[in-house]
PDB file of N, CA and C in Angstrom:
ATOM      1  N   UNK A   1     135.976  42.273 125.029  1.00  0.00           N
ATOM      2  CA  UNK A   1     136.161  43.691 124.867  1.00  0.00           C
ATOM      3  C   UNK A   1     135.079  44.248 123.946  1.00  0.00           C
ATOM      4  N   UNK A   2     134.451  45.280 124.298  1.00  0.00           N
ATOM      5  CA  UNK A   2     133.372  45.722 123.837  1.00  0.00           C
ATOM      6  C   UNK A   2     133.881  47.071 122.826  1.00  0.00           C
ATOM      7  N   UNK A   3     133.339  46.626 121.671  1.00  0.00           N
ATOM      8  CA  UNK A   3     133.881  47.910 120.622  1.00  0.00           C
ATOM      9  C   UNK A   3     132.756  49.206 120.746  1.00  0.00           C
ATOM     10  N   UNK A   4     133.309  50.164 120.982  1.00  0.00           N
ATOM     11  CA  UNK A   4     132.703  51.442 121.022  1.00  0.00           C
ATOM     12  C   UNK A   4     132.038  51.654 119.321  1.00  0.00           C
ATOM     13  N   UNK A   5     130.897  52.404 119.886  1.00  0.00           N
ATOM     14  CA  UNK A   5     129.796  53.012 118.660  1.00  0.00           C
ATOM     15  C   UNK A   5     130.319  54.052 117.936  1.00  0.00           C
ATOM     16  N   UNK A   6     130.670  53.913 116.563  1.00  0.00           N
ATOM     17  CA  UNK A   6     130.910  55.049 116.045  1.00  0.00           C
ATOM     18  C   UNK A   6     130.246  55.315 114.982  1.00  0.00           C
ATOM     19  N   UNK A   7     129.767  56.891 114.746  1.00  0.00           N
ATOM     20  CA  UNK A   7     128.576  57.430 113.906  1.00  0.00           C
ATOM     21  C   UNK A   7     129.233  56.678 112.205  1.00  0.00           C
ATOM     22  N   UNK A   8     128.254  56.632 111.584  1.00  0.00           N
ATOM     23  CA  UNK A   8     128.175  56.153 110.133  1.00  0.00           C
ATOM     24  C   UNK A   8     127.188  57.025 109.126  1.00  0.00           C
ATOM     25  N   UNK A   9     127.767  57.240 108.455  1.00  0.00           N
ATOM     26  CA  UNK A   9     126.574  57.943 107.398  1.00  0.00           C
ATOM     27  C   UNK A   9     125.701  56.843 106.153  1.00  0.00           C
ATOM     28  N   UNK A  10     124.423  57.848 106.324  1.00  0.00           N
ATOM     29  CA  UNK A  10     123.695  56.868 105.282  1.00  0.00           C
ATOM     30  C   UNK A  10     122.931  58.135 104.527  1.00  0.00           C
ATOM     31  N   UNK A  11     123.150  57.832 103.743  1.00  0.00           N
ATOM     32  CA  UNK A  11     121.882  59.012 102.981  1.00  0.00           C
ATOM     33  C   UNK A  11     122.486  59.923 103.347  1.00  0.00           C
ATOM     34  N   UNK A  12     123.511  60.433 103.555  1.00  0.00           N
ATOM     35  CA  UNK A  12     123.576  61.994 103.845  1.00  0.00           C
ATOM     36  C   UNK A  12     123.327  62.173 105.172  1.00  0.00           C
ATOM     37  N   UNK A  13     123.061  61.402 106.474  1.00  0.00           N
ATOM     38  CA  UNK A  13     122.713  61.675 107.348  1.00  0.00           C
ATOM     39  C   UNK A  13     123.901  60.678 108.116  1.00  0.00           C
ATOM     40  N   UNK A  14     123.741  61.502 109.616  1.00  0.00           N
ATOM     41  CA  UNK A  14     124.779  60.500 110.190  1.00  0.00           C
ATOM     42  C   UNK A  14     124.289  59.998 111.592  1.00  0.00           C
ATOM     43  N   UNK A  15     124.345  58.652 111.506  1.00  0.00           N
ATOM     44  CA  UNK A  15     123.343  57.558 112.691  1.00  0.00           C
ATOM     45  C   UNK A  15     124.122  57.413 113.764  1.00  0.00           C
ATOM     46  N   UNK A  16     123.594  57.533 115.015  1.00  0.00           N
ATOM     47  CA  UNK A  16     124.863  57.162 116.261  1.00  0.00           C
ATOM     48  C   UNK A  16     124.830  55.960 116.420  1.00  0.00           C
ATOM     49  N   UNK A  17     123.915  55.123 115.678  1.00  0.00           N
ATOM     50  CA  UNK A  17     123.590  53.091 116.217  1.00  0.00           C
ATOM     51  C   UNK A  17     124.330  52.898 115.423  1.00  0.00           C
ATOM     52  N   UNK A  18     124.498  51.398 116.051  1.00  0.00           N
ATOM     53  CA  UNK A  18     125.231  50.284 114.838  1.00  0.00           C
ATOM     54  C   UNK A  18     124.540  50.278 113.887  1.00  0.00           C
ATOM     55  N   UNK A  19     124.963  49.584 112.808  1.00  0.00           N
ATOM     56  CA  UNK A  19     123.921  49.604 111.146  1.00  0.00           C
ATOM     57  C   UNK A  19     122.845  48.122 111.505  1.00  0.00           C
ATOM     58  N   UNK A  20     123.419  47.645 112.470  1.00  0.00           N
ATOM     59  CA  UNK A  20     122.336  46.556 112.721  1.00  0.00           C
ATOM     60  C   UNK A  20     121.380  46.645 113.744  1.00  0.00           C
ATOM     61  N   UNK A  21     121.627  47.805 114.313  1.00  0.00           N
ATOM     62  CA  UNK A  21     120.258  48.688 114.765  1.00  0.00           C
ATOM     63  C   UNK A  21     119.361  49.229 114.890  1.00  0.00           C
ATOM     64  N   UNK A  22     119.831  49.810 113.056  1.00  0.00           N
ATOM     65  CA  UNK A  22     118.707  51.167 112.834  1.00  0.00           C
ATOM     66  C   UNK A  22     117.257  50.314 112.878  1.00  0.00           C
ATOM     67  N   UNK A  23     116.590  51.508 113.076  1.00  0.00           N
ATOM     68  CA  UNK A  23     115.070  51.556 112.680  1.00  0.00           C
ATOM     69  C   UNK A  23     114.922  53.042 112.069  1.00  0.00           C
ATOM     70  N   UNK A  24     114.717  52.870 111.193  1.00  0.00           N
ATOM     71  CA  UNK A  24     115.127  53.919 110.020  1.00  0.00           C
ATOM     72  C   UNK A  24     113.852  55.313 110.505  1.00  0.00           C
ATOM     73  N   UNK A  25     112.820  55.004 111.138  1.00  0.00           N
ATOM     74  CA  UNK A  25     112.091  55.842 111.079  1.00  0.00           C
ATOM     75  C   UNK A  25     112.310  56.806 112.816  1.00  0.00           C
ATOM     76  N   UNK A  26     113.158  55.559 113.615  1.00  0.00           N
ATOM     77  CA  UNK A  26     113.664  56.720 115.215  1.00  0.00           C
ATOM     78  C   UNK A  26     114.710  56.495 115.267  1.00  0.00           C
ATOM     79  N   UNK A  27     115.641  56.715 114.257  1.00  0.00           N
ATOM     80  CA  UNK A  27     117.195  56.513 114.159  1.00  0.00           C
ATOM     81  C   UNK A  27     117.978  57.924 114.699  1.00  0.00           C
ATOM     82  N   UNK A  28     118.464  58.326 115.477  1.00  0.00           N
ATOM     83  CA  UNK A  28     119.000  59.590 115.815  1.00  0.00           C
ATOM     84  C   UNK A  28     119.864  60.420 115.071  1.00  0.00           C
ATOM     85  N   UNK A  29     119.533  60.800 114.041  1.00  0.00           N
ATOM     86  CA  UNK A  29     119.963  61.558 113.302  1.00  0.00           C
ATOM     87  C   UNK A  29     120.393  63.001 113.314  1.00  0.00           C
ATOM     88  N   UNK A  30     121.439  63.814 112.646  1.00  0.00           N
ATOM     89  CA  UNK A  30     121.526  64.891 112.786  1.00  0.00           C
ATOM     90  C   UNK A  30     121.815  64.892 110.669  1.00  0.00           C
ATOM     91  N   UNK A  31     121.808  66.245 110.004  1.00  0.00           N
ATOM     92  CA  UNK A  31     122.289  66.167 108.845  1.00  0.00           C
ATOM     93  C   UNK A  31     123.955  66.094 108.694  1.00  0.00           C
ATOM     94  N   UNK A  32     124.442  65.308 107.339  1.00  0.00           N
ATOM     95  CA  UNK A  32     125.938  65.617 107.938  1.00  0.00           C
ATOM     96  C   UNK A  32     126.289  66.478 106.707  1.00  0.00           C
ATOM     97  N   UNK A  33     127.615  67.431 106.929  1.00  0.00           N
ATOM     98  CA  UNK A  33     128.133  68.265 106.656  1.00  0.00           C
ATOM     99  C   UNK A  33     129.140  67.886 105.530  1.00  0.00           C
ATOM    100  N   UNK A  34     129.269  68.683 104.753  1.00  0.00           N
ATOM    101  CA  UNK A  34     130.816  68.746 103.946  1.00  0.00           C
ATOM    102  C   UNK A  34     131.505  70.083 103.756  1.00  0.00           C
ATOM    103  N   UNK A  35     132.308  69.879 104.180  1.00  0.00           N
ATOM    104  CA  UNK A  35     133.131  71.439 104.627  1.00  0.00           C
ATOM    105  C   UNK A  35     133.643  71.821 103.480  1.00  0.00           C
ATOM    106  N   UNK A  36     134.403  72.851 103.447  1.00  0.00           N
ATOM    107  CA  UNK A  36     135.843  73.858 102.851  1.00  0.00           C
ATOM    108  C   UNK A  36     136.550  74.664 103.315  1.00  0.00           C
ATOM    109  N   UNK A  37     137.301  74.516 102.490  1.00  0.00           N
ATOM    110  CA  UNK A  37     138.148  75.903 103.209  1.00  0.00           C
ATOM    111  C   UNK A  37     138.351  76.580 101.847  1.00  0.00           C
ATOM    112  N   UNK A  38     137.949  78.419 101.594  1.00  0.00           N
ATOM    113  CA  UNK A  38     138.344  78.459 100.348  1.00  0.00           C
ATOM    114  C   UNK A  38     139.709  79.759 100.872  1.00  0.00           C
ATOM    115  N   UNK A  39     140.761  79.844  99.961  1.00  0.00           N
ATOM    116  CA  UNK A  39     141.841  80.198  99.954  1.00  0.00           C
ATOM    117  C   UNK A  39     141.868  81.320  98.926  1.00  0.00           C
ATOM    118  N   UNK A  40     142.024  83.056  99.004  1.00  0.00           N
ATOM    119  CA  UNK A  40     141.747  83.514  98.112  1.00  0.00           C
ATOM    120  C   UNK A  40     142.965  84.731  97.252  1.00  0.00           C
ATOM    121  N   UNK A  41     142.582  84.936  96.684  1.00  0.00           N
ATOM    122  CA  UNK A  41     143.880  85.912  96.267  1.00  0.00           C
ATOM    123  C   UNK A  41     143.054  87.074  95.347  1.00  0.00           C
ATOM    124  N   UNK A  42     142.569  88.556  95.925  1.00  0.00           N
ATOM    125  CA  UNK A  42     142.114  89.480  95.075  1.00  0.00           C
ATOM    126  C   UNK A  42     143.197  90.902  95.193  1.00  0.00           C
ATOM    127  N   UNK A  43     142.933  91.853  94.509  1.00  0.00           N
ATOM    128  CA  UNK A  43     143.991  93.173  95.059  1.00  0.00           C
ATOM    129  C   UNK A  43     143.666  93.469  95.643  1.00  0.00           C
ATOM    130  N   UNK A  44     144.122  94.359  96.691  1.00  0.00           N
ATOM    131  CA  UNK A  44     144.354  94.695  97.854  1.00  0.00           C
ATOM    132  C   UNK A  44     142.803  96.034  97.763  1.00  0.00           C
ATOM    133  N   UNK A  45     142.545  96.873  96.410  1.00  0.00           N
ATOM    134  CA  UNK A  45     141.590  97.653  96.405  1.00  0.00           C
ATOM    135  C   UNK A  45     139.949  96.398  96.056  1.00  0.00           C
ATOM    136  N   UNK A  46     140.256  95.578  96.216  1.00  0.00           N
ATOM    137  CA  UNK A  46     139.253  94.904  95.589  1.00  0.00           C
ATOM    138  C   UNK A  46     138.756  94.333  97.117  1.00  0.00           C
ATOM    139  N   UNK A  47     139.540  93.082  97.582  1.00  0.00           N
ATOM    140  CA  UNK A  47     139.180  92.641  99.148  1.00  0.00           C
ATOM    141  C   UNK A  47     138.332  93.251 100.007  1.00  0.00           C
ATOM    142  N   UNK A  48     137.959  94.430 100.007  1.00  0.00           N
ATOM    143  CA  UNK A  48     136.473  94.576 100.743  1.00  0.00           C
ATOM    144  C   UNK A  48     135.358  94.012  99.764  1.00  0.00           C
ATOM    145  N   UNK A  49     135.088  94.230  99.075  1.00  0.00           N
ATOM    146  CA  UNK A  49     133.829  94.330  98.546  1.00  0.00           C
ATOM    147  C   UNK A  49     134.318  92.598  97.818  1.00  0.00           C
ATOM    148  N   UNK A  50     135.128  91.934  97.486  1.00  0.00           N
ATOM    149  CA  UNK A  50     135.046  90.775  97.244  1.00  0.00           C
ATOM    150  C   UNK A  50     135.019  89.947  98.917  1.00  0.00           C
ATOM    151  N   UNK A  51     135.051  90.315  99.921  1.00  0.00           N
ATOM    152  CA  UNK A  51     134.134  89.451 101.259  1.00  0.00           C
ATOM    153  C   UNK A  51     132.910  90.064 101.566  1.00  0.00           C
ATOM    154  N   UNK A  52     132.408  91.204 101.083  1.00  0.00           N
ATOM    155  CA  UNK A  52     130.825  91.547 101.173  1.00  0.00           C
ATOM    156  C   UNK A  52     130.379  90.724  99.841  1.00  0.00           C
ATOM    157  N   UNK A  53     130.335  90.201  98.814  1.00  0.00           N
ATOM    158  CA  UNK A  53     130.313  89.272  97.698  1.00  0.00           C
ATOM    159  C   UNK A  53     130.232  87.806  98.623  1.00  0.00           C
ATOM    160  N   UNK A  54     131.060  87.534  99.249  1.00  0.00           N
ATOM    161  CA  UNK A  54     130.839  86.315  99.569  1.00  0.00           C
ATOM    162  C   UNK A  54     129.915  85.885 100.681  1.00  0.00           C
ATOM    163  N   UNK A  55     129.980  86.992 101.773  1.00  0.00           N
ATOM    164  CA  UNK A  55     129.679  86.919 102.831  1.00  0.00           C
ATOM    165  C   UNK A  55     127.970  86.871 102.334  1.00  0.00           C
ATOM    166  N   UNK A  56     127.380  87.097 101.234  1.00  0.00           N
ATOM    167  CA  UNK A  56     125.980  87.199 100.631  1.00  0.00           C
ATOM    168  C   UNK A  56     125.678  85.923 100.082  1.00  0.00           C
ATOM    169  N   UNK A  57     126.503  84.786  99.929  1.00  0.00           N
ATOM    170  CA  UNK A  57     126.407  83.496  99.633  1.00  0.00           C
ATOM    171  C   UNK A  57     125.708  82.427  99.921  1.00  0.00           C
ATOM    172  N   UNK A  58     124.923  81.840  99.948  1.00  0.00           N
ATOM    173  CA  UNK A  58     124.527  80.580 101.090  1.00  0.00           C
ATOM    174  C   UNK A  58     125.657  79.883 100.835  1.00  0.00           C
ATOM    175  N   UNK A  59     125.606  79.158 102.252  1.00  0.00           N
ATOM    176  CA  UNK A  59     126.495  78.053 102.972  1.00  0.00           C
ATOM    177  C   UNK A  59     127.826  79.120 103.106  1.00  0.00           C
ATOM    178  N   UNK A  60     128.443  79.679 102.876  1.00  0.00           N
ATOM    179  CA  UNK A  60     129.397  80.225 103.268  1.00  0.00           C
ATOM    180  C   UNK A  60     129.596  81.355 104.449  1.00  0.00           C
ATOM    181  N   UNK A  61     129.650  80.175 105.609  1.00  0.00           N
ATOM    182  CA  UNK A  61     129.529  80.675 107.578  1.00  0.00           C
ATOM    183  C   UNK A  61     130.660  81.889 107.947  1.00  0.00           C
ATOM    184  N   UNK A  62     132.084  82.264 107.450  1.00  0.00           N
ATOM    185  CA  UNK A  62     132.724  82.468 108.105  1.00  0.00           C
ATOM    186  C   UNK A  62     133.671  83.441 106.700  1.00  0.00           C
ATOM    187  N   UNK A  63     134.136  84.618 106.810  1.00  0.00           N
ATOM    188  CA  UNK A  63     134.789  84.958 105.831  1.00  0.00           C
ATOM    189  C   UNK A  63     135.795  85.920 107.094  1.00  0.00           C
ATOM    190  N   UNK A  64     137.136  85.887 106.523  1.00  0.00           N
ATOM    191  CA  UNK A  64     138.232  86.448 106.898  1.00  0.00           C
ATOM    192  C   UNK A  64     139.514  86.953 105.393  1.00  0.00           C
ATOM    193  N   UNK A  65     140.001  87.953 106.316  1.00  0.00           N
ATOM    194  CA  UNK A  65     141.003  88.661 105.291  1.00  0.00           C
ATOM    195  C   UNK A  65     142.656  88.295 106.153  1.00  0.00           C
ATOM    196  N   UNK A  66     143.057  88.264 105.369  1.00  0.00           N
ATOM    197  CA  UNK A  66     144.507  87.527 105.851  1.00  0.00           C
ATOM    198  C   UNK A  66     145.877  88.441 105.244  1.00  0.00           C
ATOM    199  N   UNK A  67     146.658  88.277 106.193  1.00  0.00           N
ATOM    200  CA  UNK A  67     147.942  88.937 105.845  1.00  0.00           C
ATOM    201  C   UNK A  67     149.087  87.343 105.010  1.00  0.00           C
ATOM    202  N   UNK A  68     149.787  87.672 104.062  1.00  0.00           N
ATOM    203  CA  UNK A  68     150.306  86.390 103.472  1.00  0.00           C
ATOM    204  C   UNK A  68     150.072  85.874 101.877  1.00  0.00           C
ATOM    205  N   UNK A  69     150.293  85.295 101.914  1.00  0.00           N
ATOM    206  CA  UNK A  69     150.157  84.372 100.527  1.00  0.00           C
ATOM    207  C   UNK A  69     148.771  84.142  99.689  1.00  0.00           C
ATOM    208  N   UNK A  70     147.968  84.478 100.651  1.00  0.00           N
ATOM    209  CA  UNK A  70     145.989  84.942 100.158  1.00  0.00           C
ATOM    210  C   UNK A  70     145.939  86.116 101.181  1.00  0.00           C
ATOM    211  N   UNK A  71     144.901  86.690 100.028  1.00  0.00           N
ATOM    212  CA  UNK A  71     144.056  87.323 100.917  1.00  0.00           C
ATOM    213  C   UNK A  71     142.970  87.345 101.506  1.00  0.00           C
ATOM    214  N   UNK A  72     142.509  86.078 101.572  1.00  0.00           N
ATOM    215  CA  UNK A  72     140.710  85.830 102.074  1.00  0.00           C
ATOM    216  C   UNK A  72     140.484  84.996 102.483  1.00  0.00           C
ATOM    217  N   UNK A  73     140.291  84.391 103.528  1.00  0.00           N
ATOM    218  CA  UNK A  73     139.832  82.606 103.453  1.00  0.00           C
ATOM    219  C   UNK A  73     138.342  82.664 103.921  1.00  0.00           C
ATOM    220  N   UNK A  74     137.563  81.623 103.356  1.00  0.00           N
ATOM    221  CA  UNK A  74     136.643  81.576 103.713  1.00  0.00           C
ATOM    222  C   UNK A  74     135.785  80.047 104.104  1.00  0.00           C
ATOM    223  N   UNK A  75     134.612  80.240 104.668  1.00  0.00           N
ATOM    224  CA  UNK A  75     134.674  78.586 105.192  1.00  0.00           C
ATOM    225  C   UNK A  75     133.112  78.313 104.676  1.00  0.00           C
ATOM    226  N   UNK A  76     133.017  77.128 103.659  1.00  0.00           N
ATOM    227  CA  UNK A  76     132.189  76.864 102.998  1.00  0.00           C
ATOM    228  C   UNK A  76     131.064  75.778 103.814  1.00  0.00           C
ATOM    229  N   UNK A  77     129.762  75.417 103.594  1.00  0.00           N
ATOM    230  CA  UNK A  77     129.413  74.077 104.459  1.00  0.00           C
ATOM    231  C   UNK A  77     128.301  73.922 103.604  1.00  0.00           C
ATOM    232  N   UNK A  78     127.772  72.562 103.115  1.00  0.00           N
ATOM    233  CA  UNK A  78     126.798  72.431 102.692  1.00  0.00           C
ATOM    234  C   UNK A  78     126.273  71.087 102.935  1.00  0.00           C
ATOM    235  N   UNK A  79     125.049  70.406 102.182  1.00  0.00           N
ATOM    236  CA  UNK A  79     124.572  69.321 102.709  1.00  0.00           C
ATOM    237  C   UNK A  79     125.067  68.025 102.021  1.00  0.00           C
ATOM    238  N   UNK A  80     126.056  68.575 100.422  1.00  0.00           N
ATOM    239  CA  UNK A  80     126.060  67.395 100.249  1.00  0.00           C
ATOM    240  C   UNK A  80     127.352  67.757  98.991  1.00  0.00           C
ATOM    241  N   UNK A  81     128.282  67.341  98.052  1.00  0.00           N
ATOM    242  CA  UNK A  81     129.309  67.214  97.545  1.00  0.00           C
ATOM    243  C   UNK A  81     128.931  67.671  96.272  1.00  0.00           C
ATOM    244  N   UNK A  82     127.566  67.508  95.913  1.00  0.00           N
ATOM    245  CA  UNK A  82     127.307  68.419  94.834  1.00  0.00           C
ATOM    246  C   UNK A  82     127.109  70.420  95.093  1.00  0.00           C
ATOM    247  N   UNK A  83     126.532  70.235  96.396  1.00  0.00           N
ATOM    248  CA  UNK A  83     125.958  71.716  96.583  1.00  0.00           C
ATOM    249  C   UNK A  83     127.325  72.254  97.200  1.00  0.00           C
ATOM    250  N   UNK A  84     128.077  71.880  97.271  1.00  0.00           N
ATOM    251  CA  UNK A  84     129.509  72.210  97.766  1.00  0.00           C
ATOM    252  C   UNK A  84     129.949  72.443  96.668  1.00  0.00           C
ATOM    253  N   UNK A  85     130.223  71.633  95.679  1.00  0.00           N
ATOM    254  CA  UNK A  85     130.927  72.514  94.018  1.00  0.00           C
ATOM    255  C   UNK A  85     130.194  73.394  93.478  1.00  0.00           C
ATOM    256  N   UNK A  86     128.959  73.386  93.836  1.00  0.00           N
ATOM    257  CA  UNK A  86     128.199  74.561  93.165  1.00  0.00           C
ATOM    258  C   UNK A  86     128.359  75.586  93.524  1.00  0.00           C
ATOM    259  N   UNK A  87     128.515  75.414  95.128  1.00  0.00           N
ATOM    260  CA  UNK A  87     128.823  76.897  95.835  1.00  0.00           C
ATOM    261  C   UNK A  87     130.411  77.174  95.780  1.00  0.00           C
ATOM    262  N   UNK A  88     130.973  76.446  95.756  1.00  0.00           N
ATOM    263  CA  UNK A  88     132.922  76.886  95.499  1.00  0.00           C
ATOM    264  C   UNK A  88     132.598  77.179  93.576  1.00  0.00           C
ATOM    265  N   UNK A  89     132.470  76.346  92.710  1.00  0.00           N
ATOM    266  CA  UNK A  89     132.921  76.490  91.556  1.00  0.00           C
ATOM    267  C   UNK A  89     131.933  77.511  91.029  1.00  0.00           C
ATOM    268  N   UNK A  90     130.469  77.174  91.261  1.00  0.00           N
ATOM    269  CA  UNK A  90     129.971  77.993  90.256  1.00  0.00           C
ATOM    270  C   UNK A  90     129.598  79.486  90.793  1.00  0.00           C
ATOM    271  N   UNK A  91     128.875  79.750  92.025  1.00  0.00           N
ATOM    272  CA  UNK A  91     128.586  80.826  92.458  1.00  0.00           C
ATOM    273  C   UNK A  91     129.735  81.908  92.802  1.00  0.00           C
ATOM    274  N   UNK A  92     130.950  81.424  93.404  1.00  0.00           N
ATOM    275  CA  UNK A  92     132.159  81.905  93.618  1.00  0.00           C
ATOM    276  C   UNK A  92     132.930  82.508  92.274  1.00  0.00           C
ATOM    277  N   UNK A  93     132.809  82.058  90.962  1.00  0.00           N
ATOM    278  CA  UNK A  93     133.114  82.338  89.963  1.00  0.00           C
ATOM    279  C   UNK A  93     132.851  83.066  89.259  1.00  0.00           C
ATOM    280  N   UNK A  94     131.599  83.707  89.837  1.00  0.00           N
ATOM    281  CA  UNK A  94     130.493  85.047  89.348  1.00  0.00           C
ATOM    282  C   UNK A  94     131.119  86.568  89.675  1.00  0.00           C
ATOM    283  N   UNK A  95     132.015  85.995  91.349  1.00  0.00           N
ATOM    284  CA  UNK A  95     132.409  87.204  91.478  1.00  0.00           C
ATOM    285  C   UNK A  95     133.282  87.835  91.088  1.00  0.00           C
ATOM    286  N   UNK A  96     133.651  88.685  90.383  1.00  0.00           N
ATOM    287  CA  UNK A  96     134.667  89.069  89.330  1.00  0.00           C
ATOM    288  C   UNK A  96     136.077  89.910  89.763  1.00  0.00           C
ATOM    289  N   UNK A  97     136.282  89.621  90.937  1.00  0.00           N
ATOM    290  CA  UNK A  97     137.355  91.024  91.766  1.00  0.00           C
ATOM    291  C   UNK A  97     137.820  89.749  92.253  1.00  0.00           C
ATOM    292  N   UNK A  98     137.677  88.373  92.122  1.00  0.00           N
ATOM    293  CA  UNK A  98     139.067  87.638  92.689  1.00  0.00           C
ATOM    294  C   UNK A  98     139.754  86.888  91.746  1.00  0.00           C
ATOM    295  N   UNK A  99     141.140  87.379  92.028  1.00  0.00           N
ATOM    296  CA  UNK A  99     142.176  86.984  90.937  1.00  0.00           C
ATOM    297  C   UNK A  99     142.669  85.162  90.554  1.00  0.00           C
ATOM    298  N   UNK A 100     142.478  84.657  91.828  1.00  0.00           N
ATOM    299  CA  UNK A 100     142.727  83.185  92.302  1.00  0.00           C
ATOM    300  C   UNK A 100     142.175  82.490  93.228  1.00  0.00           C
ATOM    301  N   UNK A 101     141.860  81.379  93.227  1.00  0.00           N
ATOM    302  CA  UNK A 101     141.113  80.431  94.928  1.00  0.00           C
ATOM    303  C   UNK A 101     141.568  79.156  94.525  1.00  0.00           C
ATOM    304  N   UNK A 102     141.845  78.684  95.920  1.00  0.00           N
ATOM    305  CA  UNK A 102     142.280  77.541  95.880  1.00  0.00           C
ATOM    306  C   UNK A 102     141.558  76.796  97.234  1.00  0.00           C
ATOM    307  N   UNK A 103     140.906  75.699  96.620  1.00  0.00           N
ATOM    308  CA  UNK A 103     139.787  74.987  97.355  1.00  0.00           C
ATOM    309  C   UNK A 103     139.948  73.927  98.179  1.00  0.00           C
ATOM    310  N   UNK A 104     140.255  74.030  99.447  1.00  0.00           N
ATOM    311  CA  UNK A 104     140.590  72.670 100.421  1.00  0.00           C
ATOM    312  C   UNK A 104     138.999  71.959 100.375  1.00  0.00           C
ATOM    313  N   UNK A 105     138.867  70.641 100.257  1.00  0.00           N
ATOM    314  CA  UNK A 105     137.449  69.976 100.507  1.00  0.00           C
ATOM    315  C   UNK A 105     138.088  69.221 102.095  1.00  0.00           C
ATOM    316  N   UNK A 106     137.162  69.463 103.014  1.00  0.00           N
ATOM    317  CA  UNK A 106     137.847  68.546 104.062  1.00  0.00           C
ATOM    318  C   UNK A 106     136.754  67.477 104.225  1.00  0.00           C
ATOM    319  N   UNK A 107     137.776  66.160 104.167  1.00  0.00           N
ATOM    320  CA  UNK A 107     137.028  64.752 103.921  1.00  0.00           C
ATOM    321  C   UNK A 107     136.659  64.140 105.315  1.00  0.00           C
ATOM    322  N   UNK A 108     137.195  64.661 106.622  1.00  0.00           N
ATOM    323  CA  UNK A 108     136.405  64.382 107.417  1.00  0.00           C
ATOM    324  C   UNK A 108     137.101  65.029 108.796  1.00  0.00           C
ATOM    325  N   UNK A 109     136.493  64.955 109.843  1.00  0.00           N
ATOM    326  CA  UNK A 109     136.336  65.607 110.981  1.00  0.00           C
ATOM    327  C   UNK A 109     137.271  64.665 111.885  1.00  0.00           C
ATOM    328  N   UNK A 110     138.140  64.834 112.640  1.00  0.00           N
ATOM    329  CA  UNK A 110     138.911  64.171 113.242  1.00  0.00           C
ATOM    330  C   UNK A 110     139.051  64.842 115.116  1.00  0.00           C
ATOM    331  N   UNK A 111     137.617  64.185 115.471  1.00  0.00           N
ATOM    332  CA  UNK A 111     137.680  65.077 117.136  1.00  0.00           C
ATOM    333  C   UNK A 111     138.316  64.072 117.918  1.00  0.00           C
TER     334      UNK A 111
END
């Protein structure tokens, strides 16, 4: 029985060969991702102009306003687990019209 190929990361990058395959210099690479989800809570007069704030961000693809328990979610992506806290903790923290966030990191992709 032949075990199917499944991608592996190295460096930040993710290889479709086995690891006893690579040839590091025509290895098929794409960059790999680290997601979020950020979860937000501002007043109700504030929520426009705190998703024009975000929506001005790098790495942050996707901003929505929500009826419920937040009011904002937004979807973070970057290249690597540092530039992901920088962009949730530090740049996000600048903006001063949101009251609360609460930060999903998603650890991996399940297709």
């Amino acid at each position: 029985m032949q075990k199917t190929q499944q991608p592996f990361e190295l460096n930040n990058l993710v290889c479709l060969e086995l690891p006893s395959e690579i040839d590091k210099k025509n290895c098929p690479t794409f960059k790999a991702s680290k997601k979020a989800l950020l979860l937000i809570n501002a007043a109700p007069e504030d929520s426009l102009k705190v998703i024009a704030d975000l929506k001005k961000i790098e790495g942050i693809s996707e901003v929505y306003s929500l009826k419920g328990m937040y009011d904002i979610i937004a979807y973070v992506e970057a290249e690597s687990f540092e530039k992901l806290k920088d962009t949730t903790l530090e740049r996000i923290r600048r903006i001063s019209n949101i009251k609360s966030k609460l930060t999903l990191t998603l650890i991996k992709d399940h297709a």
